[in-house]
N, C-alpha and C. Protein backbone atom coordinates (compact mmCIF):
# COMPACT_ATOMS: atom_id res chain seq x y z
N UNK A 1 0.84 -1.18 0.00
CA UNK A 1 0.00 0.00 0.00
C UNK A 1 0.88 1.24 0.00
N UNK A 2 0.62 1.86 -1.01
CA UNK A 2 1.34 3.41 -0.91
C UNK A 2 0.63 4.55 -0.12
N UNK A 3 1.87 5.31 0.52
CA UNK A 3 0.97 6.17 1.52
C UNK A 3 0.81 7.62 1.20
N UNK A 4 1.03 7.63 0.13
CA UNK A 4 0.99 9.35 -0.30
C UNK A 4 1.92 10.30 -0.15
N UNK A 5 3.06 9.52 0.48
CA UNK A 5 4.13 10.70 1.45
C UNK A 5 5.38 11.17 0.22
N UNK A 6 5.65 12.05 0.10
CA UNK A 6 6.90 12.73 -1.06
C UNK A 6 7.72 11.22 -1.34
N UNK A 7 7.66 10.90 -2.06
CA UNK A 7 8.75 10.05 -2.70
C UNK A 7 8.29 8.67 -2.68
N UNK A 8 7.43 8.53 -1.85
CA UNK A 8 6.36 7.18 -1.87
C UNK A 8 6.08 6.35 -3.27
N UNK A 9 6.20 7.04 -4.71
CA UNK A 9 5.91 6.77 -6.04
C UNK A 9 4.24 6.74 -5.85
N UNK A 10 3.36 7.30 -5.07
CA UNK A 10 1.68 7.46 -5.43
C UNK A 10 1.04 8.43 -6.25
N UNK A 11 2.32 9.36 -6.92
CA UNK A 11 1.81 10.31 -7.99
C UNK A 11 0.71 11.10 -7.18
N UNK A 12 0.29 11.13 -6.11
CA UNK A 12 -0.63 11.64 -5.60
C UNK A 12 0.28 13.14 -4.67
N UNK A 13 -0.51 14.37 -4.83
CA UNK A 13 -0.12 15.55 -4.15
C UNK A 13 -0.88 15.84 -2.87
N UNK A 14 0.34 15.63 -1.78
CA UNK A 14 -0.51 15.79 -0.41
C UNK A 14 -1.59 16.94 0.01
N UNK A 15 -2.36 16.91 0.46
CA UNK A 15 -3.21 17.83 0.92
C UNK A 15 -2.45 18.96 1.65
N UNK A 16 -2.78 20.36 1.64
CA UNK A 16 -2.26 21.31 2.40
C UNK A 16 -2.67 21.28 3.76
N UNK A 17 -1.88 21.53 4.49
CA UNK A 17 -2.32 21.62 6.23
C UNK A 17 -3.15 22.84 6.41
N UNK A 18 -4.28 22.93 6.38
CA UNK A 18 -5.19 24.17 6.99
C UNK A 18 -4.73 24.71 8.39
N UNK A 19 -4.38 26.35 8.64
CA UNK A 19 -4.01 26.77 9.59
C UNK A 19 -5.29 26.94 10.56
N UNK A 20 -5.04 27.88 11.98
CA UNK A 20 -5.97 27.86 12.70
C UNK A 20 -7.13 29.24 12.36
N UNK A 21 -6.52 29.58 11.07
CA UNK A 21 -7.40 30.57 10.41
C UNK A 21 -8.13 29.97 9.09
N UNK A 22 -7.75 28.99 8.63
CA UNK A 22 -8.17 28.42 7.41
C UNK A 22 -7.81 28.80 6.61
N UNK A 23 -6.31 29.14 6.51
CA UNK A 23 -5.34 29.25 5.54
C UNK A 23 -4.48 28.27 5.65
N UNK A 24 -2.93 28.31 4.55
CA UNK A 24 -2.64 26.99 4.86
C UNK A 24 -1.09 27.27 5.69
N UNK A 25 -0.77 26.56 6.67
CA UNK A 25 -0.09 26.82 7.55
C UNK A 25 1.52 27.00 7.49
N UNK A 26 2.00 26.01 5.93
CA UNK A 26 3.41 26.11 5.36
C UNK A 26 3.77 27.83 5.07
N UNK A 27 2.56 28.24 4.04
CA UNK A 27 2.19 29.86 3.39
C UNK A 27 2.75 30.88 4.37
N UNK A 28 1.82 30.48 5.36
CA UNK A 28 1.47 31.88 6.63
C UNK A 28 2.83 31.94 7.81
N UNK A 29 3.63 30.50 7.75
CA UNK A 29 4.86 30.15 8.66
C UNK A 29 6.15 31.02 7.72
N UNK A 30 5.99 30.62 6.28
CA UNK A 30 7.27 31.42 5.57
C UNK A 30 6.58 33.19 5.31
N UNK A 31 5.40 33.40 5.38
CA UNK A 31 5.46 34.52 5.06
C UNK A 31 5.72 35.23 6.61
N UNK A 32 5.64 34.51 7.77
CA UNK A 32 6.35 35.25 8.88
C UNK A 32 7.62 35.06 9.29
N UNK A 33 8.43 34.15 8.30
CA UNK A 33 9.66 34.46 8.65
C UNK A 33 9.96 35.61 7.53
N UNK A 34 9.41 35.87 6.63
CA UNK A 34 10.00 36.93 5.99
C UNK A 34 9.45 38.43 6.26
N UNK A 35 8.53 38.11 6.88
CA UNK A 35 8.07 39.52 7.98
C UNK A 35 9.41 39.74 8.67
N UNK A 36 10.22 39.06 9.19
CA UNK A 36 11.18 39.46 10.42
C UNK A 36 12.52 39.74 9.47
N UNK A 37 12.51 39.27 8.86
CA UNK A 37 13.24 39.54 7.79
C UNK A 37 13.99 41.47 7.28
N UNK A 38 14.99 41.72 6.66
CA UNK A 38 15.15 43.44 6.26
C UNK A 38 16.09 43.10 5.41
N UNK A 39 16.61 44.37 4.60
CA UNK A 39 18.07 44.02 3.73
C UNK A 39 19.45 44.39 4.14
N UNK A 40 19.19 44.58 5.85
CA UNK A 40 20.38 44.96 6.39
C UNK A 40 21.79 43.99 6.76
N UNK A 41 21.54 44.12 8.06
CA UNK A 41 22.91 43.44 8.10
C UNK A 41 22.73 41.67 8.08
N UNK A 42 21.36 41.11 8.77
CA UNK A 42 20.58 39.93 8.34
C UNK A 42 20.85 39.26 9.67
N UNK A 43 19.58 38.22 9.91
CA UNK A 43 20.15 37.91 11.04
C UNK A 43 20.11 36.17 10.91
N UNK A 44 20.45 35.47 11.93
CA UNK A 44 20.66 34.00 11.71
C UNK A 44 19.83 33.43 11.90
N UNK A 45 19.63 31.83 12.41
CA UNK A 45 18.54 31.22 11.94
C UNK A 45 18.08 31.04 13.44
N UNK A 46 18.71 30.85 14.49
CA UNK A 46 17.60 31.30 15.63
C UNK A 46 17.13 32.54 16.16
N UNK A 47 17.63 33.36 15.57
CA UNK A 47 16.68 35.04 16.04
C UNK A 47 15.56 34.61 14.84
N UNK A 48 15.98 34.42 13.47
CA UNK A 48 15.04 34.31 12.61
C UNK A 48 13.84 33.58 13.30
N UNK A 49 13.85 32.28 13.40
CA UNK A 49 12.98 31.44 14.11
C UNK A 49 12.44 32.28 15.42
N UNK A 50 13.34 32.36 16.08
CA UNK A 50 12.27 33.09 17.02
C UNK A 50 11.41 34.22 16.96
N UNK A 51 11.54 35.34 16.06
CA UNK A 51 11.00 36.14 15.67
C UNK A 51 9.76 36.19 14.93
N UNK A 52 9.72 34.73 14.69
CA UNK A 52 8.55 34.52 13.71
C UNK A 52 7.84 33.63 14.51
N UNK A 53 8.09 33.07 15.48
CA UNK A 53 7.28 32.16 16.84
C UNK A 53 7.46 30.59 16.25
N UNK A 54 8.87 30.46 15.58
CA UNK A 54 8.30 29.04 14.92
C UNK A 54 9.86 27.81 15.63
N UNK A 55 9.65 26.76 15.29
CA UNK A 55 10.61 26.02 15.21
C UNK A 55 11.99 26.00 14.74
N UNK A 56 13.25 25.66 15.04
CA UNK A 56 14.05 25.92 14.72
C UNK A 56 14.20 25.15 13.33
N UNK A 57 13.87 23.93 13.05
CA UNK A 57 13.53 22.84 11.88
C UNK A 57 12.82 23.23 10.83
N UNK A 58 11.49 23.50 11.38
CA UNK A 58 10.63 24.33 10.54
C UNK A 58 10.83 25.72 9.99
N UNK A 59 11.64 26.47 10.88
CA UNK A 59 11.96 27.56 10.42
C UNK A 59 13.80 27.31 9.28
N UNK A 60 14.34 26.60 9.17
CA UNK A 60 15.36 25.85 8.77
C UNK A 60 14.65 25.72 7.25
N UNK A 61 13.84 24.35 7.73
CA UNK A 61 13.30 24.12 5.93
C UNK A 61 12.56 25.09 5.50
N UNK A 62 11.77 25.89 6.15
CA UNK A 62 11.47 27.01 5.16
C UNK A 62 11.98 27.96 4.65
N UNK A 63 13.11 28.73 5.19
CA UNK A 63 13.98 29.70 4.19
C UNK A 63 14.80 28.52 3.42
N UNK A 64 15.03 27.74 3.54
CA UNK A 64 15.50 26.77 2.65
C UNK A 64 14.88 27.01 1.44
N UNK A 65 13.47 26.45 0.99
CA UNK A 65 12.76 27.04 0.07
C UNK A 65 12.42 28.19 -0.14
N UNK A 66 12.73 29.08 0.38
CA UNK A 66 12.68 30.79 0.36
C UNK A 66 14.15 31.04 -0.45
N UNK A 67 15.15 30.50 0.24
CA UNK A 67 16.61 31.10 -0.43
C UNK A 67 16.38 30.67 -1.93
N UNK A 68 15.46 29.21 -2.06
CA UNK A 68 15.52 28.36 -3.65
C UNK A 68 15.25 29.55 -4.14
N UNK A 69 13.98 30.00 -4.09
CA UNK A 69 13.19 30.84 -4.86
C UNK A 69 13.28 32.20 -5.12
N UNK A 70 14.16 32.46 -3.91
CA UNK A 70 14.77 34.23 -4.28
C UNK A 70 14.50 34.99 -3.38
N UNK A 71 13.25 35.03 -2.66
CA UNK A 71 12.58 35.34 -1.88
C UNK A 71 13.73 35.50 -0.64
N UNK A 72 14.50 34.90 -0.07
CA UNK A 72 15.44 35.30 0.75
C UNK A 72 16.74 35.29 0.58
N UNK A 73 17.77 35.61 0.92
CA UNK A 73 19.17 35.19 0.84
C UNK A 73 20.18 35.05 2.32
N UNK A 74 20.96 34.11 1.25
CA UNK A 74 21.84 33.52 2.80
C UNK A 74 23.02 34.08 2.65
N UNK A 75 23.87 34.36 3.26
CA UNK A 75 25.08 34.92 2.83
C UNK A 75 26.38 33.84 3.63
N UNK A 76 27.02 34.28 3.19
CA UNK A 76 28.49 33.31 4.01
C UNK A 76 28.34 33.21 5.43
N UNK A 77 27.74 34.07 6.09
CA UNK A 77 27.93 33.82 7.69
C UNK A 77 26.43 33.16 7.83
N UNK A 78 25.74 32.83 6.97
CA UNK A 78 24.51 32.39 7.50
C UNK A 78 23.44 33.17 7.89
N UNK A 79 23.69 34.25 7.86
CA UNK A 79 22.48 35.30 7.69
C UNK A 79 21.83 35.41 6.86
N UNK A 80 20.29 35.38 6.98
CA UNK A 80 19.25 36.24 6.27
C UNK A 80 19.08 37.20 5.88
N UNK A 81 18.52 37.53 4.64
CA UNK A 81 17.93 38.98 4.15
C UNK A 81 17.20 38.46 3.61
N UNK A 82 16.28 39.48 2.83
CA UNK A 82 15.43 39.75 1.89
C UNK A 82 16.03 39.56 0.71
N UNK A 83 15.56 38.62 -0.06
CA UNK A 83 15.75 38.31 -0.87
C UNK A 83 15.34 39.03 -2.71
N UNK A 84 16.23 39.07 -3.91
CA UNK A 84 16.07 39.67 -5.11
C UNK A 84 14.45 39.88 -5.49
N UNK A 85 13.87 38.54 -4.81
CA UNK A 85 12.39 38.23 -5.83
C UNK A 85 11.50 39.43 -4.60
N UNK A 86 11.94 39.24 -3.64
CA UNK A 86 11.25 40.66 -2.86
C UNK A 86 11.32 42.21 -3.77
N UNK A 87 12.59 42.33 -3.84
CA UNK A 87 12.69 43.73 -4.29
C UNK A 87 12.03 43.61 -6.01
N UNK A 88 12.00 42.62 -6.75
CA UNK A 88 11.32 42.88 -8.20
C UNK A 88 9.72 42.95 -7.68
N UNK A 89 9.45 42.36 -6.75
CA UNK A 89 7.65 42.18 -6.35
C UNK A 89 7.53 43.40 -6.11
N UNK A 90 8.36 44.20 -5.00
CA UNK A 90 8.06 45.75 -4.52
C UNK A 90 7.94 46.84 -5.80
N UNK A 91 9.55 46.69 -6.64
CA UNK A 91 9.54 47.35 -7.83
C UNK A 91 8.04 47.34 -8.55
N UNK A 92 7.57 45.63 -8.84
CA UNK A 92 6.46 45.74 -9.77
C UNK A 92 4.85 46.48 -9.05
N UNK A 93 4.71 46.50 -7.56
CA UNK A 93 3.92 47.33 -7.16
C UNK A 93 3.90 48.65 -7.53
N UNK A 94 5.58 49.40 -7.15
CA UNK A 94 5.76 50.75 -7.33
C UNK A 94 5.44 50.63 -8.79
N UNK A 95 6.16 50.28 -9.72
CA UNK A 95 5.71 50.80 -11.12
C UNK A 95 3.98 50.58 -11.48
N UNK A 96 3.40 50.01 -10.74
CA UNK A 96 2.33 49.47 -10.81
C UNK A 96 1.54 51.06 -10.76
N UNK A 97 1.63 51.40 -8.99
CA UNK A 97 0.67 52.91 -9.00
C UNK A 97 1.31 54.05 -9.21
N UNK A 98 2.19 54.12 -10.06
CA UNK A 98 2.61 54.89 -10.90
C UNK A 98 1.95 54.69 -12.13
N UNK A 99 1.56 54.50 -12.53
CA UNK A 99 0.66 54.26 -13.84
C UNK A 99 -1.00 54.25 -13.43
N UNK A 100 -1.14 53.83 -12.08
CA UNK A 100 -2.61 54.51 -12.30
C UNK A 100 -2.55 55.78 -11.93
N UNK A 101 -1.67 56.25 -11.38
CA UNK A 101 -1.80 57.82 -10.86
C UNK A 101 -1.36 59.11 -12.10
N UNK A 102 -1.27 58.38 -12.84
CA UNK A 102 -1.39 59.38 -14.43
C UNK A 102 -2.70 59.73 -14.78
């Protein structure tokens, strides 16, 4: 019997974990570590984690997939920032109401 789990071979895509708002709880965990997040000097992965109220593991694998995607960056000492795909998202807002405000 296959159990559905990543690598299991069931071709099947796990269900999302619903948070205690009825959102989904992976989403709302990385978008608060990148709340704590800035493009300064950056900080490491247990202020990160704690700042965002989460696990040190959980907070681990998720900028993990944050650094994949751009969304954060790691630098040589292991610090966090804000990542490239942040600043093109901000850019594409700003150019955004700049064009309705013509």
């Amino acid at each position: 019997m296959q159990s559905g789990k990543p690598g299991s071979g069931s071709g099947k895509p796990l269900p999302a974990r619903a948070s205690a708002h009825g959102g989904v709880a992976a989403l709302e965990r990385g978008l608060a570590l990148i709340s704590v997040l800035d493009y300064g000097e950056g900080i490491g992965l247990s202020e990160a984690s704690r700042r965002a109220g989460l696990n040190k593991t959980t907070a681990f694998r998720l900028l993990k997939s944050l650094v994949r995607l751009g969304f954060v960056h790691r630098d040589e000492r292991d610090a966090y920032t804000l990542g490239p795909a942040i600043q093109a998202l901000a850019e594409t807002q700003t150019q955004h109401k700049g064009r309705k405000a013509r």
